[in-house]
C-alpha atoms as a PDB file:
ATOM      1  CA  UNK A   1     127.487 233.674  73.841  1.00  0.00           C
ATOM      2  CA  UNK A   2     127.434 230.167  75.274  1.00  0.00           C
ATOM      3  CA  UNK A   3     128.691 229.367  78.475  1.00  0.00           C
ATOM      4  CA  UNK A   4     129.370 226.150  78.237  1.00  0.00           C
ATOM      5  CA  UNK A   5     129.790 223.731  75.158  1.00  0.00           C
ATOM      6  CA  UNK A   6     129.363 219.967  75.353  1.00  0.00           C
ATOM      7  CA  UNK A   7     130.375 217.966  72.247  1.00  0.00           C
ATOM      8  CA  UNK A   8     129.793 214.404  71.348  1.00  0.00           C
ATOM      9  CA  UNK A   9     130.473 211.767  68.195  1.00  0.00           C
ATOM     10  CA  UNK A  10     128.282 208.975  67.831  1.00  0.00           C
ATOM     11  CA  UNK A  11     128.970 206.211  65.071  1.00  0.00           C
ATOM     12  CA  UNK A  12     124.649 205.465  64.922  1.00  0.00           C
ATOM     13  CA  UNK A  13     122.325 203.293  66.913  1.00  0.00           C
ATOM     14  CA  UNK A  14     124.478 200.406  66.711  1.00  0.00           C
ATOM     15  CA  UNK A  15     128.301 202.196  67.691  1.00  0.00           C
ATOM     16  CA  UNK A  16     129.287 204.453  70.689  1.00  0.00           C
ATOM     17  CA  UNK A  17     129.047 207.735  71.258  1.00  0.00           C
ATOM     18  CA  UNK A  18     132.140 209.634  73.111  1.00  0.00           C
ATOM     19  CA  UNK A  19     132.189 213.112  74.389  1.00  0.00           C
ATOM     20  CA  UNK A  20     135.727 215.450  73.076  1.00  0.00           C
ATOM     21  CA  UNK A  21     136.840 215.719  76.674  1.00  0.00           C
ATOM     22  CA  UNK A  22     136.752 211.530  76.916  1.00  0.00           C
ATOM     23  CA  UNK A  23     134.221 211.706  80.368  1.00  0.00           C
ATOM     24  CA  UNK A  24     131.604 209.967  78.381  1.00  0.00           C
ATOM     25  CA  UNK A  25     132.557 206.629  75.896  1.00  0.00           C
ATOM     26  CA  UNK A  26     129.426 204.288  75.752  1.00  0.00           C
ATOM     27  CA  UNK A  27     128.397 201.078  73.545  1.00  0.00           C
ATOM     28  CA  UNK A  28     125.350 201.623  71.856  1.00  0.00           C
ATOM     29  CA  UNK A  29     122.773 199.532  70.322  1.00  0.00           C
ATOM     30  CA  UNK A  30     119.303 199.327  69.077  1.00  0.00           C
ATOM     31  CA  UNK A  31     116.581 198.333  71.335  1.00  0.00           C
ATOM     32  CA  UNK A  32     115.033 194.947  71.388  1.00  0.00           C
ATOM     33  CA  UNK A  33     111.787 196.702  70.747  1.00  0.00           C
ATOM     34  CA  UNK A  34     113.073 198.077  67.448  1.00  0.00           C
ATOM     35  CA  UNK A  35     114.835 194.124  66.187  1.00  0.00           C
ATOM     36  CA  UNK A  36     118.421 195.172  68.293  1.00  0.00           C
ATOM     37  CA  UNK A  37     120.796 193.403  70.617  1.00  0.00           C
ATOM     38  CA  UNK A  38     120.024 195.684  73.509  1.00  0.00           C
ATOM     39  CA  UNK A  39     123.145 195.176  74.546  1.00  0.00           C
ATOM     40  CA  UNK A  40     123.986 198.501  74.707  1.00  0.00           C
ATOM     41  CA  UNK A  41     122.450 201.821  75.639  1.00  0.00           C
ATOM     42  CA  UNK A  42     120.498 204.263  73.196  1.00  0.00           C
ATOM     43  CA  UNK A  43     120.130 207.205  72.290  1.00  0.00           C
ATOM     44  CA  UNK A  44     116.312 207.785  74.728  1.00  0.00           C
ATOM     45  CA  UNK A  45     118.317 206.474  77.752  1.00  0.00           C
ATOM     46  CA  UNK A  46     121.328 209.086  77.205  1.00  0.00           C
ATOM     47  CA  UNK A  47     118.638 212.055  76.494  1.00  0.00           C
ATOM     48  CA  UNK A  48     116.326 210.792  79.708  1.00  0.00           C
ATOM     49  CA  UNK A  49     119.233 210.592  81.718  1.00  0.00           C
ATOM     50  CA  UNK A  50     120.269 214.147  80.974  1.00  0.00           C
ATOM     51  CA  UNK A  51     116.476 215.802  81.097  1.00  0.00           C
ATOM     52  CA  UNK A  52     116.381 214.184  84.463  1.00  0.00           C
ATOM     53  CA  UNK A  53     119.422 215.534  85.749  1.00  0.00           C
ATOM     54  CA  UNK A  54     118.543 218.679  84.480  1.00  0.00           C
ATOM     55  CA  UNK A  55     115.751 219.402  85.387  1.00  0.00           C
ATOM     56  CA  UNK A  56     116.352 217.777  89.020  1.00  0.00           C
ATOM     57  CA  UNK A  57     119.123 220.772  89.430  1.00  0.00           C
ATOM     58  CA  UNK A  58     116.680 223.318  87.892  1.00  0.00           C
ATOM     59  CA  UNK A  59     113.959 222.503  90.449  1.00  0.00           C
ATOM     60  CA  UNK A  60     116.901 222.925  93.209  1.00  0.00           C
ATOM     61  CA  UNK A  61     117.528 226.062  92.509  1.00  0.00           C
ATOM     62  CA  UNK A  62     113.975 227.401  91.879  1.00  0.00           C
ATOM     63  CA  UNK A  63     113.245 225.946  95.046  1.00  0.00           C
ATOM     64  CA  UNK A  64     116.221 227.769  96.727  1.00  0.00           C
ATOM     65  CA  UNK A  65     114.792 230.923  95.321  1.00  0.00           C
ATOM     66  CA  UNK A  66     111.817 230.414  97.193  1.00  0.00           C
ATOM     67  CA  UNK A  67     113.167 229.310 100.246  1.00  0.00           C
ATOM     68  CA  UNK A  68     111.381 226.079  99.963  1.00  0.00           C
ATOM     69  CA  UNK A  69     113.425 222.421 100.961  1.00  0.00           C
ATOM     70  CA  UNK A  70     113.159 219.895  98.399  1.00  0.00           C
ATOM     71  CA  UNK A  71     115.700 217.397 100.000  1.00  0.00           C
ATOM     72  CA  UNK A  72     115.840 213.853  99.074  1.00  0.00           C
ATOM     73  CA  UNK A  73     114.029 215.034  95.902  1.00  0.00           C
ATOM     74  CA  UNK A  74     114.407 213.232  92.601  1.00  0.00           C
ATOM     75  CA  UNK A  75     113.155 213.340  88.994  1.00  0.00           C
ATOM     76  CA  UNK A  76     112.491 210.132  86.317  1.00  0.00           C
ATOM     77  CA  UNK A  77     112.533 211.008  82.838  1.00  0.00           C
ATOM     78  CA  UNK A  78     110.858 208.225  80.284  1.00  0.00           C
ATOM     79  CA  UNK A  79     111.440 209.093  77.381  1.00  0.00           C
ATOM     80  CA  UNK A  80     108.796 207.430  74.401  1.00  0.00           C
ATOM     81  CA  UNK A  81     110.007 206.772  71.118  1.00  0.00           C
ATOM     82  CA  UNK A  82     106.449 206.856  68.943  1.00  0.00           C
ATOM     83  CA  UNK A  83     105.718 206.629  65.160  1.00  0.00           C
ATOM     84  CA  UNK A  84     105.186 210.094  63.852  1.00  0.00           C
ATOM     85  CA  UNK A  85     102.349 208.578  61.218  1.00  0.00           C
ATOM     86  CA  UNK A  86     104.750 209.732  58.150  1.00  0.00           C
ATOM     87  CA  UNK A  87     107.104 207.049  58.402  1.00  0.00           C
ATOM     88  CA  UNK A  88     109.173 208.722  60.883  1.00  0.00           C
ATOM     89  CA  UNK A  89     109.753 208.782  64.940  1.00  0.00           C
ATOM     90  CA  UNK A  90     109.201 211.287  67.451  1.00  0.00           C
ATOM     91  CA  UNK A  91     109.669 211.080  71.044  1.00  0.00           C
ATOM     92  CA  UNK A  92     107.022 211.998  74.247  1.00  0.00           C
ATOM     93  CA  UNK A  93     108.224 212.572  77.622  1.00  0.00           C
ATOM     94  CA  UNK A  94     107.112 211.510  80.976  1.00  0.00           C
ATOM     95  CA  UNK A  95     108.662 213.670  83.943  1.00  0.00           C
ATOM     96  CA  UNK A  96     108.300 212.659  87.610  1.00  0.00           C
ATOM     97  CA  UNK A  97     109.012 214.291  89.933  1.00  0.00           C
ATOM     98  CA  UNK A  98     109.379 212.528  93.796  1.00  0.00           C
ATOM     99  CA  UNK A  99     109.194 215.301  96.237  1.00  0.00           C
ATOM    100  CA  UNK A 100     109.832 215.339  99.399  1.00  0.00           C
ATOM    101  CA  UNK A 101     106.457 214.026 101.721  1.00  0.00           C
ATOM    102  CA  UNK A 102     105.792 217.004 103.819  1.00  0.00           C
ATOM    103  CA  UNK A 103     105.655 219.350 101.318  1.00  0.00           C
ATOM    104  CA  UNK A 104     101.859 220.891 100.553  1.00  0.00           C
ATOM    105  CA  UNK A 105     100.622 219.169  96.965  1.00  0.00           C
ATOM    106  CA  UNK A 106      99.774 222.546  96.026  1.00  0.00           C
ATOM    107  CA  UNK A 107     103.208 223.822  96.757  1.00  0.00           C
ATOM    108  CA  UNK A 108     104.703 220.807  94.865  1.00  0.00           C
ATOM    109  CA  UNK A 109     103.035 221.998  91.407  1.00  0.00           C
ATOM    110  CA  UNK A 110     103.912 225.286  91.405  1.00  0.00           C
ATOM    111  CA  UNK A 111     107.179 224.569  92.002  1.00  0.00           C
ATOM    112  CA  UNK A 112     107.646 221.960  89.203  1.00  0.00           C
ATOM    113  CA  UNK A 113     105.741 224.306  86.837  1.00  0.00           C
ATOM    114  CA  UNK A 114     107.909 227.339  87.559  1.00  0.00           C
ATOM    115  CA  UNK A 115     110.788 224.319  87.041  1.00  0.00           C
ATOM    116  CA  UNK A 116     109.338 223.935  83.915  1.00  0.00           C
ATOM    117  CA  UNK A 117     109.558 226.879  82.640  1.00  0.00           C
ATOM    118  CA  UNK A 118     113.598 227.482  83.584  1.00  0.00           C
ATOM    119  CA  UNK A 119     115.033 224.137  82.431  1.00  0.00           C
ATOM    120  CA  UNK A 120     117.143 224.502  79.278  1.00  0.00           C
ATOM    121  CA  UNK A 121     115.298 220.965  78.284  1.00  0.00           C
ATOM    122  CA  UNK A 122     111.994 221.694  78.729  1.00  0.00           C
ATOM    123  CA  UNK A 123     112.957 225.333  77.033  1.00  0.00           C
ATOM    124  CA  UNK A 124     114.479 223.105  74.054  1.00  0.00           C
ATOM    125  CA  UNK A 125     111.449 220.850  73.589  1.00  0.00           C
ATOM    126  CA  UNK A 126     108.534 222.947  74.404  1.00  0.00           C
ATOM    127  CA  UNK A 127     106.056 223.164  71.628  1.00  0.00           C
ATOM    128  CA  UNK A 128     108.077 220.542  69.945  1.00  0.00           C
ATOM    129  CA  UNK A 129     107.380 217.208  71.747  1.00  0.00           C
ATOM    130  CA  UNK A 130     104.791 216.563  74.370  1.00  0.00           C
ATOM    131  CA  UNK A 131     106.162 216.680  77.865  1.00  0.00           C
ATOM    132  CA  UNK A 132     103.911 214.987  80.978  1.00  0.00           C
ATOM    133  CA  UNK A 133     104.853 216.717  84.306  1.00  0.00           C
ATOM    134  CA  UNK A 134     103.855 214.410  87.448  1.00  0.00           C
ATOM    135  CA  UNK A 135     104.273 214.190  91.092  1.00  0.00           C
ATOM    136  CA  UNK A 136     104.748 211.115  92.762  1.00  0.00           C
END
């Protein structure tokens, strides 16, 4: 049983994409990169946005399980769109993770690989697309 539902309608690369409860309602285009305007955002900046706000509040509240203080922490997705060598695309991911400067290097990794494991992103894309986890 879910506990929580988002839905969203997007008209392609080069439309918008709206969430049901109207919070969301963004132009979209196709990247410069890929012969586009770039005039609007795209689908890799919506899904890095949201792995990096995920798994930012995931590594909170691992780190609040283990009494560690990760304030002033933040997380950058990038988000790669690559050829798949059939024709196709598939994406890579880049996570890093900023911690905050007094905490032991050691401590740092564990705690973003126990993140890791907890995220409902990284759950959804392990094994499917290659995820980089770095510390800044």
């Amino acid at each position: 049983m879910s506990l929580y539902t988002a839905t969203a309608t997007a008209t392609g690369r080069d439309g918008r994409a709206f969430t049901s409860d109207g919070k969301l309602d963004v132009g979209l285009a196709l990247q410069k990169e890929l012969g586009g305007t770039g005039d609007g955002t795209n689908p890799e900046q919506l899904f890095a946005a949201g792995y990096a706000a995920c798994f930012a509040t995931s590594l909170q509240l691992v780190a609040q399980k283990k009494k560690i203080d990760v304030s002033g922490m933040s997380v950058t997705a990038e988000i790669g769109l690559v050829p798949n060598g059939q024709g196709g695309f598939q994406l890579e991911v880049g996570l890093r993770t900023k911690l905050p400067d007094g905490l032991p290097r050691e401590v740092g990794r564990e705690l973003i690989e126990a993140t890791h494991q907890v995220c409902p992103y990284s759950n959804a894309t392990r094994g499917n697309i290659p995820v980089g986890l770095l510390t800044e």
